[in-house]
Protein backbone atom coordinates (compact mmCIF):
# COMPACT_ATOMS: atom_id res chain seq x y z
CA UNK A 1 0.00 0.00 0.00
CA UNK A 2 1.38 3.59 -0.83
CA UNK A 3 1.98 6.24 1.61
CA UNK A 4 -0.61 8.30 -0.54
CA UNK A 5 -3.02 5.12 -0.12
CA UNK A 6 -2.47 4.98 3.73
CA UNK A 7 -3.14 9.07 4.13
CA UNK A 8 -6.32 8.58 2.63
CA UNK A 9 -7.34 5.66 4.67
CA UNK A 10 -6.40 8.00 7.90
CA UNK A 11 -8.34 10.84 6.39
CA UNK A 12 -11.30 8.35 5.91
CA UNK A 13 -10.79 7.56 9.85
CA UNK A 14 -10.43 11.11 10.95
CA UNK A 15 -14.05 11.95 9.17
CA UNK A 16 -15.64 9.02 10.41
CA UNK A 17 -13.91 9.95 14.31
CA UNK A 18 -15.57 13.53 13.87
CA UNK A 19 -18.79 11.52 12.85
CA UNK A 20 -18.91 9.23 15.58
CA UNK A 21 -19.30 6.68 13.01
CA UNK A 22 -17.98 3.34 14.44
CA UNK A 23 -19.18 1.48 11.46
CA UNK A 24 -17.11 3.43 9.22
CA UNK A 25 -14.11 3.69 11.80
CA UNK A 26 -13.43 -0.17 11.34
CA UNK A 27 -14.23 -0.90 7.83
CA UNK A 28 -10.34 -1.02 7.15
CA UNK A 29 -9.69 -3.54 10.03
CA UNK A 30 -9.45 -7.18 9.15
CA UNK A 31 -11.92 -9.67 10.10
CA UNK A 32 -9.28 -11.21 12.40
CA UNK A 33 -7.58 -7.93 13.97
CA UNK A 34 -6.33 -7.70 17.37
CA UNK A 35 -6.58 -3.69 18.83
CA UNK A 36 -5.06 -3.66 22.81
CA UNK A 37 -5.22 -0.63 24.74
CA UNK A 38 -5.44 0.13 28.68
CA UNK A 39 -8.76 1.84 28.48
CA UNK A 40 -10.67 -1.25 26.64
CA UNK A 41 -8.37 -3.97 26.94
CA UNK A 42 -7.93 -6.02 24.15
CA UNK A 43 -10.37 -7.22 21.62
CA UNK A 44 -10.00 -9.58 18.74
CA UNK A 45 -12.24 -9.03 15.14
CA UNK A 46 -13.76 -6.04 13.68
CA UNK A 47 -17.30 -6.60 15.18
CA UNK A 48 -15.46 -6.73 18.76
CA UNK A 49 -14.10 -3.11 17.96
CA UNK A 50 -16.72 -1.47 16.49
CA UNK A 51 -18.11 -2.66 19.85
CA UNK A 52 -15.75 -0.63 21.95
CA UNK A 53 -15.93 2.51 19.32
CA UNK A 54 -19.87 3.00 19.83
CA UNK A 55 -19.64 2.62 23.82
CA UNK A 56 -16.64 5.02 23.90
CA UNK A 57 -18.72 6.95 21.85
CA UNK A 58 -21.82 6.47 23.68
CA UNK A 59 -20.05 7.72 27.24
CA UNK A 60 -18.37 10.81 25.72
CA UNK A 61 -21.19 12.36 22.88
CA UNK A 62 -18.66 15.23 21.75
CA UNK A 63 -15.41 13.04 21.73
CA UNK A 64 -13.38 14.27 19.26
CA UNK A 65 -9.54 13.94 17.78
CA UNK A 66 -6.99 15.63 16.17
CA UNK A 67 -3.76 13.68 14.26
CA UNK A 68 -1.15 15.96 15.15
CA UNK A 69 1.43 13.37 13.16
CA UNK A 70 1.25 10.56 11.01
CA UNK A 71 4.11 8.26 10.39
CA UNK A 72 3.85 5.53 7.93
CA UNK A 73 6.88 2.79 8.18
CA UNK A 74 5.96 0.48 5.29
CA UNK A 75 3.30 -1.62 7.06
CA UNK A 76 3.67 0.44 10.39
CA UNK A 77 1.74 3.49 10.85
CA UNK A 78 2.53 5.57 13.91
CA UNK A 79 -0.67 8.31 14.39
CA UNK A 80 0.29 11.39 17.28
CA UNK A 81 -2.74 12.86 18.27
CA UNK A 82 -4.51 14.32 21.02
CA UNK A 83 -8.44 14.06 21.72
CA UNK A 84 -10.89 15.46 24.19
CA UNK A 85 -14.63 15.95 25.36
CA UNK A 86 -17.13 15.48 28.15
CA UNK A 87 -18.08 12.60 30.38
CA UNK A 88 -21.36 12.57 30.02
CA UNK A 89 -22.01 8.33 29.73
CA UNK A 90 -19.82 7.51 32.66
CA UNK A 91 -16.20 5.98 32.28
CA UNK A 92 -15.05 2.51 32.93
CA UNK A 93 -18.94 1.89 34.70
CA UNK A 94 -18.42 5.07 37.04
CA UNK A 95 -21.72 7.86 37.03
CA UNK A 96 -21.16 10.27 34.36
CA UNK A 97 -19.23 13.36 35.56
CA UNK A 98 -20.17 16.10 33.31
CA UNK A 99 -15.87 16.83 33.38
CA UNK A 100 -14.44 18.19 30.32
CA UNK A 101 -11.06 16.21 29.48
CA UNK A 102 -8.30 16.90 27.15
CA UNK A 103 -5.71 13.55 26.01
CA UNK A 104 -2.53 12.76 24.04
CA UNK A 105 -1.83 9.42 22.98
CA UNK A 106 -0.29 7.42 20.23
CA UNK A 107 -1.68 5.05 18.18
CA UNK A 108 0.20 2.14 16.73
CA UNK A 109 -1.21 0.44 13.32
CA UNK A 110 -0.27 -3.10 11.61
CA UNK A 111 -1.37 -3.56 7.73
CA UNK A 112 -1.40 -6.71 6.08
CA UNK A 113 -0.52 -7.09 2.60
CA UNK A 114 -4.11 -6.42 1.59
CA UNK A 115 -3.70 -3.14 3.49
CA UNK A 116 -6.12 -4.01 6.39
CA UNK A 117 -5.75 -3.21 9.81
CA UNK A 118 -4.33 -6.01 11.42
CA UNK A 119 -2.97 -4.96 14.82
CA UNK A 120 -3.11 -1.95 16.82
CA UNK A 121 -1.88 -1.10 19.71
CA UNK A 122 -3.02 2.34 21.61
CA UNK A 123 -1.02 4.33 24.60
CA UNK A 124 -2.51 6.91 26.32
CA UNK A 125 -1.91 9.61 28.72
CA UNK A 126 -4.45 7.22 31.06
CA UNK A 127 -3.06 8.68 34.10
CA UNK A 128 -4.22 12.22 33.80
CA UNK A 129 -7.32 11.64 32.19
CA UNK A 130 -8.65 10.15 35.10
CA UNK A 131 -7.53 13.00 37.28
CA UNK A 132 -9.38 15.34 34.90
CA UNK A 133 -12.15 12.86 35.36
CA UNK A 134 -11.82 12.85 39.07
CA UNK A 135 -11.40 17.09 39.06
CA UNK A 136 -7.84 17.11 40.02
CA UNK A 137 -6.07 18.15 37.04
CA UNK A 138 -6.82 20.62 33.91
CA UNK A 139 -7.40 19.43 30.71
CA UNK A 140 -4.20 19.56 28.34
CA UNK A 141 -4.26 21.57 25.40
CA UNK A 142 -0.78 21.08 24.33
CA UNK A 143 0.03 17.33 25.12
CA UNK A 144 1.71 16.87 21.70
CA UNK A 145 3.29 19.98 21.51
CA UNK A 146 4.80 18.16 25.64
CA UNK A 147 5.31 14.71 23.71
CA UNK A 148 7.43 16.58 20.76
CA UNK A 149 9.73 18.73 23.79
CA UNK A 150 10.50 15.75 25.59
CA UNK A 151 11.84 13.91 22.76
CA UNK A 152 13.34 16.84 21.94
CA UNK A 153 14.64 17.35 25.50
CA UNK A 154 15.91 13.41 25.33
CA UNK A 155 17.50 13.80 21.93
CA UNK A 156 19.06 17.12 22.97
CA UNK A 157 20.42 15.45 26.51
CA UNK A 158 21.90 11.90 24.41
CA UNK A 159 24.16 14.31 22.12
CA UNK A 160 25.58 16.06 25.13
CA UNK A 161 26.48 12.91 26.55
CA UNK A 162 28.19 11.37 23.60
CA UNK A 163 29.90 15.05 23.15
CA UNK A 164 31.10 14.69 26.37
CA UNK A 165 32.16 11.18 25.95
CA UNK A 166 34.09 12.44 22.41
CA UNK A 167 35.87 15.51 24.18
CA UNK A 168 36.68 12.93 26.91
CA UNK A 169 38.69 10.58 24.90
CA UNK A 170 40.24 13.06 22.29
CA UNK A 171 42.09 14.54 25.81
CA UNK A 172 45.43 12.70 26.51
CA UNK A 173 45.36 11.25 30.05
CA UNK A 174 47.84 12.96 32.23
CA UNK A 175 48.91 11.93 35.93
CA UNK A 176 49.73 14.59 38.22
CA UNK A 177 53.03 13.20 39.92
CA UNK A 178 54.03 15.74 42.81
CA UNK A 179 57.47 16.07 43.82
């Protein structure tokens, strides 16, 4: 599958995420795909996931997302994105709490040959959306925007250290003998 072929097939999901349309959301995963995550667990075949998409959707009415990067690695597809709305059909069985919440996460996609989604695997910033839930944090506005500074921040600390490790061994080693 092209890279041109693969954008499309994300635009397609993006519409039918804005739409709430869980239908249309799996009608690129295979009959046989597995999709793990720590909000849903994980869930084997298409009809299993369209499952968890009109439930999700059912507890949050205005979810919506935003792909803030899409990566595509042959077969692997890597989608950044953040995603946010109300509680208003309860979370995880809990009474609906009317919060507004705000979430990055990343979403990891396997194609097989036929281009169908065969695997995906989802990581989330669980941790503070249930503080949002809970009322003890703010929603976050900028979670990619953190995601891309930290790797940043990572890469930037690595090349000092491998700078310092090249200045270390291009200066001879001298022993101080007093007299």
């Amino acid at each position: 599958m092209t890279t041109e072929a693969i954008e499309a097939m994300f635009a397609r999901r993006d519409a039918a995420f804005a739409r709430h349309d869980a239908a249309a959301l799996t009608a690129d995963f295979a009959d046989d795909c597995v999709v793990e995550g720590p909000v849903a667990g994980t869930h084997v075949g298409r009809e299993a996931v369209r499952r968890v998409y009109q439930d999700f959707f059912s507890a949050f009415r205005d979810y919506r997302i935003h792909t803030d990067e899409l990566l595509v690695f042959g077969n692997r597809i890597v989608q950044v994105f953040t995603s946010g709305g109300t509680d208003t059909g309860g979370f995880l069985g809990l009474p609906p709490t009317g919060k507004q919440f705000s979430a990055s996460g990343v979403f990891v996609f396997t194609l097989n040959d036929e281009g169908q989604i065969v695997g995906e695997r989802r990581i989330y910033d669980f941790n503070r959306l249930l503080l949002q839930l809970a009322g003890d944090a703010q929603p976050v506005t900028d979670g990619s925007q953190r995601y891309r500074d930290t790797l940043e921040s990572a890469r930037l600390e690595q090349e000092m250290k491998i700078a310092a490790e090249i200045q270390g061994a291009l200066f001879p080693r001298h022993r101080h003998s007093g007299a």
